[in-house]
N, C-alpha and C. Protein backbone atom coordinates (compact mmCIF):
# COMPACT_ATOMS: atom_id res chain seq x y z
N UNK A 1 87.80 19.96 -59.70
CA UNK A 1 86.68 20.53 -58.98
C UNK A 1 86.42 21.94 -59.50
N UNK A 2 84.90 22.26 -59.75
CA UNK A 2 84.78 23.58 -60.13
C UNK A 2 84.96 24.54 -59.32
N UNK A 3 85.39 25.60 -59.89
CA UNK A 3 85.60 26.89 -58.81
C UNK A 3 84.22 27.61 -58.28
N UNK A 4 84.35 28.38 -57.22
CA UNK A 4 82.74 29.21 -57.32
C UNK A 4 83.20 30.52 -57.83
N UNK A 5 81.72 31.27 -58.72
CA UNK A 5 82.04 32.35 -58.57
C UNK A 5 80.78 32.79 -58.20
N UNK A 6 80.41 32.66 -56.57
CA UNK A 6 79.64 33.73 -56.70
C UNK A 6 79.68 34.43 -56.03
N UNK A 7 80.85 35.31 -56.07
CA UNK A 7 80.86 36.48 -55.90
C UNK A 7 81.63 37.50 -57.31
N UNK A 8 80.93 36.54 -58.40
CA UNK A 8 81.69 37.03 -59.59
C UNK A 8 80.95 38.37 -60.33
N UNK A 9 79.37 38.21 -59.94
CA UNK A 9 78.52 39.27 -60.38
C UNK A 9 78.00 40.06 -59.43
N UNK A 10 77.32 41.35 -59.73
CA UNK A 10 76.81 42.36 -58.89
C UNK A 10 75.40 41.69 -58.47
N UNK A 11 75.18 42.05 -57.56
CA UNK A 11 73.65 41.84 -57.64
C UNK A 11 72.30 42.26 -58.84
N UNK A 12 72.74 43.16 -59.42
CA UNK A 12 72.08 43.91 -60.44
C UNK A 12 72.49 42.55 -61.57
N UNK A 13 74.04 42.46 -61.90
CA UNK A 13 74.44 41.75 -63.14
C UNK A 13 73.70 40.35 -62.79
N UNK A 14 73.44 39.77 -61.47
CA UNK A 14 73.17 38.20 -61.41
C UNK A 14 71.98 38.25 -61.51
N UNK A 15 71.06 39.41 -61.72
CA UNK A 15 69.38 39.66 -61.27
C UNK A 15 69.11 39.23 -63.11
N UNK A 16 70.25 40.25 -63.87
CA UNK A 16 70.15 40.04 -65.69
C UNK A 16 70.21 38.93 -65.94
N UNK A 17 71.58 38.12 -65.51
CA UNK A 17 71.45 36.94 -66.36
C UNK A 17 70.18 35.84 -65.73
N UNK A 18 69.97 35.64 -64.75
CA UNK A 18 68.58 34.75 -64.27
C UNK A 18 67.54 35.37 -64.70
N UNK A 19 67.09 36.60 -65.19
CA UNK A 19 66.03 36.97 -65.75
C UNK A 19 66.07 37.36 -67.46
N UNK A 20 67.18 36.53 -68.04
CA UNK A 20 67.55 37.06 -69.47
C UNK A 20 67.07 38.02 -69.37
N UNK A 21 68.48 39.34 -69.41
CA UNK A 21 68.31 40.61 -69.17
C UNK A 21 68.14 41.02 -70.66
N UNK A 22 68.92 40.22 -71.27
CA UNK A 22 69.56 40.48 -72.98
C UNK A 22 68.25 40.67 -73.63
N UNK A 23 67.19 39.38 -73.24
CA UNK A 23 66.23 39.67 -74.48
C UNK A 23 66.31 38.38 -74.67
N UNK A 24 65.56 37.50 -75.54
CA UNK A 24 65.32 36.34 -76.33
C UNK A 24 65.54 36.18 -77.82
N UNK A 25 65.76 34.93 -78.35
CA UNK A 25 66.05 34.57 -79.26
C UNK A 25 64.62 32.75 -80.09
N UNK A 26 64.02 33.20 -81.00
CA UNK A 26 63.63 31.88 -81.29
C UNK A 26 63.87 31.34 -82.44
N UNK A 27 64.02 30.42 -81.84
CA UNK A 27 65.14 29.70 -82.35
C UNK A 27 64.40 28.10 -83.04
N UNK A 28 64.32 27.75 -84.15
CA UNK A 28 64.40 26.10 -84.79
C UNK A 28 65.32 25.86 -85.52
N UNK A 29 65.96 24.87 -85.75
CA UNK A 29 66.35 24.40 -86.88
C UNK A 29 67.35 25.59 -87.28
N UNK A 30 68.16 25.86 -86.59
CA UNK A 30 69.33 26.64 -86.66
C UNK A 30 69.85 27.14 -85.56
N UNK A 31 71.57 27.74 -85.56
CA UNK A 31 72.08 28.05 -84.56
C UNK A 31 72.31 29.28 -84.56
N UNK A 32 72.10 29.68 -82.73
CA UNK A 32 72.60 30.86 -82.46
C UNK A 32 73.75 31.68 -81.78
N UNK A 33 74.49 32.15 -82.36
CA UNK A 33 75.82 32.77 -81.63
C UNK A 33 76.46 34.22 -81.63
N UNK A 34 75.43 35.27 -81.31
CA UNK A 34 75.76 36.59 -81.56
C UNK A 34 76.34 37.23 -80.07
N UNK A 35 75.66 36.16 -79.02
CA UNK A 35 75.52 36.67 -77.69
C UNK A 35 75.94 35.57 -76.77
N UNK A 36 75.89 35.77 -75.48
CA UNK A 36 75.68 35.02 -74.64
C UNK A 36 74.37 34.66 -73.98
N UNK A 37 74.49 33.56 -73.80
CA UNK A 37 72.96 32.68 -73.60
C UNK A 37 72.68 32.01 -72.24
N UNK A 38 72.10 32.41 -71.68
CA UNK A 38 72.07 32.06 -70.07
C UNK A 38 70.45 30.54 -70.09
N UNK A 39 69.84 30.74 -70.71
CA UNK A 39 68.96 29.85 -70.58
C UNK A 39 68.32 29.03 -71.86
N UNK A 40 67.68 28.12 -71.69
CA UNK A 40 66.89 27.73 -72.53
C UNK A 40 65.78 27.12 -72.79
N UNK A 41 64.60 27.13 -73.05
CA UNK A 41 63.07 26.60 -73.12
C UNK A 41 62.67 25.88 -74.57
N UNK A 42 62.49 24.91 -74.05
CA UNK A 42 61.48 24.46 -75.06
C UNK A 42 59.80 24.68 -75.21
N UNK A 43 59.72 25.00 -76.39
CA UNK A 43 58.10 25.41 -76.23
C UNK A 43 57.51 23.97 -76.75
N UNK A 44 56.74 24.45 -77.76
CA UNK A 44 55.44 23.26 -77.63
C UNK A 44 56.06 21.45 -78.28
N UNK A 45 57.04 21.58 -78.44
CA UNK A 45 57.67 19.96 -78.78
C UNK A 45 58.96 19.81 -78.23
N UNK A 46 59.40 18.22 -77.46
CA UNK A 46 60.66 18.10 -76.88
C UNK A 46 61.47 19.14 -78.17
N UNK A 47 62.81 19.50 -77.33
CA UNK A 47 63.96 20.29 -78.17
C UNK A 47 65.06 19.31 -78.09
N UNK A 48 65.39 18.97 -79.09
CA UNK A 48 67.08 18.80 -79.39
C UNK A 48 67.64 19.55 -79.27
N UNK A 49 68.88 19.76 -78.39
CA UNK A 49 69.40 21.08 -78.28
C UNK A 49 70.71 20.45 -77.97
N UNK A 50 71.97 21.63 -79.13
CA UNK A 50 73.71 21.14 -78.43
C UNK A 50 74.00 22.77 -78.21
N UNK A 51 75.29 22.95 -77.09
CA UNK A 51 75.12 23.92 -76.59
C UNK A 51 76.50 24.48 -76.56
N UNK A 52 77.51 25.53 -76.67
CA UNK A 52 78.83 25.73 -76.15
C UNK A 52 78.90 26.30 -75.15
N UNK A 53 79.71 25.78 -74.36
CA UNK A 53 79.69 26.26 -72.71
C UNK A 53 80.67 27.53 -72.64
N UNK A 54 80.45 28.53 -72.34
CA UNK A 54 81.33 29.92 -72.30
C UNK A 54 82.49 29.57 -71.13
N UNK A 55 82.23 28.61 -70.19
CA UNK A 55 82.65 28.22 -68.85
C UNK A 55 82.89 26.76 -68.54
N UNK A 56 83.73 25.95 -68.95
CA UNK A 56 83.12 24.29 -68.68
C UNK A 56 83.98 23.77 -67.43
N UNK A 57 84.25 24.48 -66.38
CA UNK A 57 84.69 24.22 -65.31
C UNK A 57 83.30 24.30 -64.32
N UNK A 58 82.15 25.36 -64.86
CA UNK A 58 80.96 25.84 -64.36
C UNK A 58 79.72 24.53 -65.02
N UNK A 59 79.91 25.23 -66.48
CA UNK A 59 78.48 24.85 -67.28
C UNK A 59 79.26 23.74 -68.29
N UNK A 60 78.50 22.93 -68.48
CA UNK A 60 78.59 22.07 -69.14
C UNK A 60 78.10 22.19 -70.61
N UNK A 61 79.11 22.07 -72.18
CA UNK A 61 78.62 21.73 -73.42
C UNK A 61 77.98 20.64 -73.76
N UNK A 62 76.73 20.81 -74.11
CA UNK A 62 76.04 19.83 -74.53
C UNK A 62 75.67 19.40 -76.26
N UNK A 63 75.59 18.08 -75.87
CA UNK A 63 75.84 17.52 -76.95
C UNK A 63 74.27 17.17 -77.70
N UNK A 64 73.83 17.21 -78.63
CA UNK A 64 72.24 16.64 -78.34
C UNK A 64 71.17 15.61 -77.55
N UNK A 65 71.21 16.97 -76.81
CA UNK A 65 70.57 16.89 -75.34
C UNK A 65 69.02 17.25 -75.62
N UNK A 66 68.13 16.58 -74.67
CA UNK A 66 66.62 16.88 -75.43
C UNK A 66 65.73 17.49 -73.71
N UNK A 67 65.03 18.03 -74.08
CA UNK A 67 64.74 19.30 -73.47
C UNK A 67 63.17 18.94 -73.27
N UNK A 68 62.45 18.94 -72.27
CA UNK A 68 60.90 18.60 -72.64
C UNK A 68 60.13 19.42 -73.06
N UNK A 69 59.46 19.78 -73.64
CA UNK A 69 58.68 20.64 -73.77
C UNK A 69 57.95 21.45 -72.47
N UNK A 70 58.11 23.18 -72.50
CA UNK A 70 57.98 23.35 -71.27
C UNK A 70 59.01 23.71 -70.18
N UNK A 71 60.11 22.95 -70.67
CA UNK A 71 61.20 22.99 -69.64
C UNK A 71 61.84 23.83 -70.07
N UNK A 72 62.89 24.70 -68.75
CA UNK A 72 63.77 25.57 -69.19
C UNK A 72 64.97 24.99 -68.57
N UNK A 73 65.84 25.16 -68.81
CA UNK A 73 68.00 24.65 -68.50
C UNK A 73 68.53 26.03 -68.25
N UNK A 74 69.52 26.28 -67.68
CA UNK A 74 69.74 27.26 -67.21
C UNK A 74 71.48 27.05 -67.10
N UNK A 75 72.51 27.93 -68.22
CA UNK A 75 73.96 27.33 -68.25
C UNK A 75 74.45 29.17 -68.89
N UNK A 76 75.51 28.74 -69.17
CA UNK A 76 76.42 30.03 -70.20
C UNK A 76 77.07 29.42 -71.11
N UNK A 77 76.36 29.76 -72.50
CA UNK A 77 76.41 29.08 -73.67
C UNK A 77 76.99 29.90 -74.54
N UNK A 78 77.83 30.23 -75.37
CA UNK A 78 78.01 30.77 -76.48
C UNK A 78 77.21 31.25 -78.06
N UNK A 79 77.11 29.65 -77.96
CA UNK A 79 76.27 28.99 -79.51
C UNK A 79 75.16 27.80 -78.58
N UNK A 80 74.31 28.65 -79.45
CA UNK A 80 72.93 27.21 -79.45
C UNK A 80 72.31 26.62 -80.24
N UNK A 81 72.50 25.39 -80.20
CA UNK A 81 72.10 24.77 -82.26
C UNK A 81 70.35 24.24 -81.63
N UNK A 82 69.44 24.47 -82.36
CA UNK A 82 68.23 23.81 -81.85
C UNK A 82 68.33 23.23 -83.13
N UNK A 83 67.73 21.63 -83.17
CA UNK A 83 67.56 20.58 -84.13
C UNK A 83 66.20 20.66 -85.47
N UNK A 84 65.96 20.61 -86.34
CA UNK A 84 65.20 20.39 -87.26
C UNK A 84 63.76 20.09 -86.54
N UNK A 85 62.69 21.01 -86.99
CA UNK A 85 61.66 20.41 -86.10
C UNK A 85 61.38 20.86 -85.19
N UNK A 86 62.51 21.03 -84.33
CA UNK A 86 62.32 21.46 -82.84
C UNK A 86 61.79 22.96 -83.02
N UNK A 87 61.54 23.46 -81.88
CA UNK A 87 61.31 25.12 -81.44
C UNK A 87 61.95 25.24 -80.13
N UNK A 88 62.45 26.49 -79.58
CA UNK A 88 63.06 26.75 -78.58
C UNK A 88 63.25 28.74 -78.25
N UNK A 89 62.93 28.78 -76.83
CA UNK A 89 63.43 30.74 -76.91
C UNK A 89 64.73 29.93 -76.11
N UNK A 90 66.03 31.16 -77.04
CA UNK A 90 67.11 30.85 -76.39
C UNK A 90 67.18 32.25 -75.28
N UNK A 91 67.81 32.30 -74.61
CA UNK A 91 67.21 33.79 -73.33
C UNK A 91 69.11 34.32 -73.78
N UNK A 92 69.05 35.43 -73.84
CA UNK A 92 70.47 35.67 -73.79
C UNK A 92 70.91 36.76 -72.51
N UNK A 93 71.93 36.41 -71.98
CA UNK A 93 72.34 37.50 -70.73
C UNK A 93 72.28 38.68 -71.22
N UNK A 94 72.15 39.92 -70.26
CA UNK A 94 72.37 41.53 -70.63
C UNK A 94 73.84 41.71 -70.91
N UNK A 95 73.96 42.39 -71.99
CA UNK A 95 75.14 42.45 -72.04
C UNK A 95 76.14 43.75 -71.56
C-alpha cells in the first residue's frame, strides 16, 4: 500500500509542482532528464510517452503509454521519452 505524503510539501512547494513551477520542456522524438517532471501534455497528436517514476510507491513508470491529444497526466518522473512523431510540453517541478 502506498504511503501518503501529503504533508510532504509546503503549501508554496505543492502550489510549484501542480503549476510546473520549473518551467516547460518540448519535447518529440527524444528524451528528457535534466529535471524533475511533474506533468505531461500532449499537444496537437496522441503522444507515446514512457516515463521514470522518481516515486513508484506514489507514481507509477510508464511504459509506452499514449496520451490524447490535449490531455495532460500528472506523476514525478525523472526521464521522459516522447516517441517519434509525437509532440508533447513536459512541465518540470520548481526546483
Amino acid at each position: 500500500m502506498a504511503s501518503s505524503n501529503l504533508h510532504h510539501y509546503t503549501a508554496q512547494e505543492a502550489l510549484n509542482v501542480i503549476t510546473a513551477g520549473g518551467g516547460s520542456d518540448y519535447v518529440t522524438n527524444a528524451t528528457v532528464n535534466t529535471h524533475n517532471y511533474c506533468a505531461i501534455t500532449a499537444l496537437s497528436v496522441d503522444a507515446v510517452v514512457s516515463a521514470t517514476s522518481t516515486d513508484t510507491d506514489i507514481w507509477d513508470t510508464l511504459s509506452s503509454v499514449t496520451i490524447k491529444a490535449g490531455q495532460t497526466i500528472y506523476g514525478s518522473w525523472s526521464a521522459v521519452t516522447v516517441a517519434s512523431g509525437d509532440f508533447a510540453m513536459v512541465h518540470r517541478k520548481n526546483s
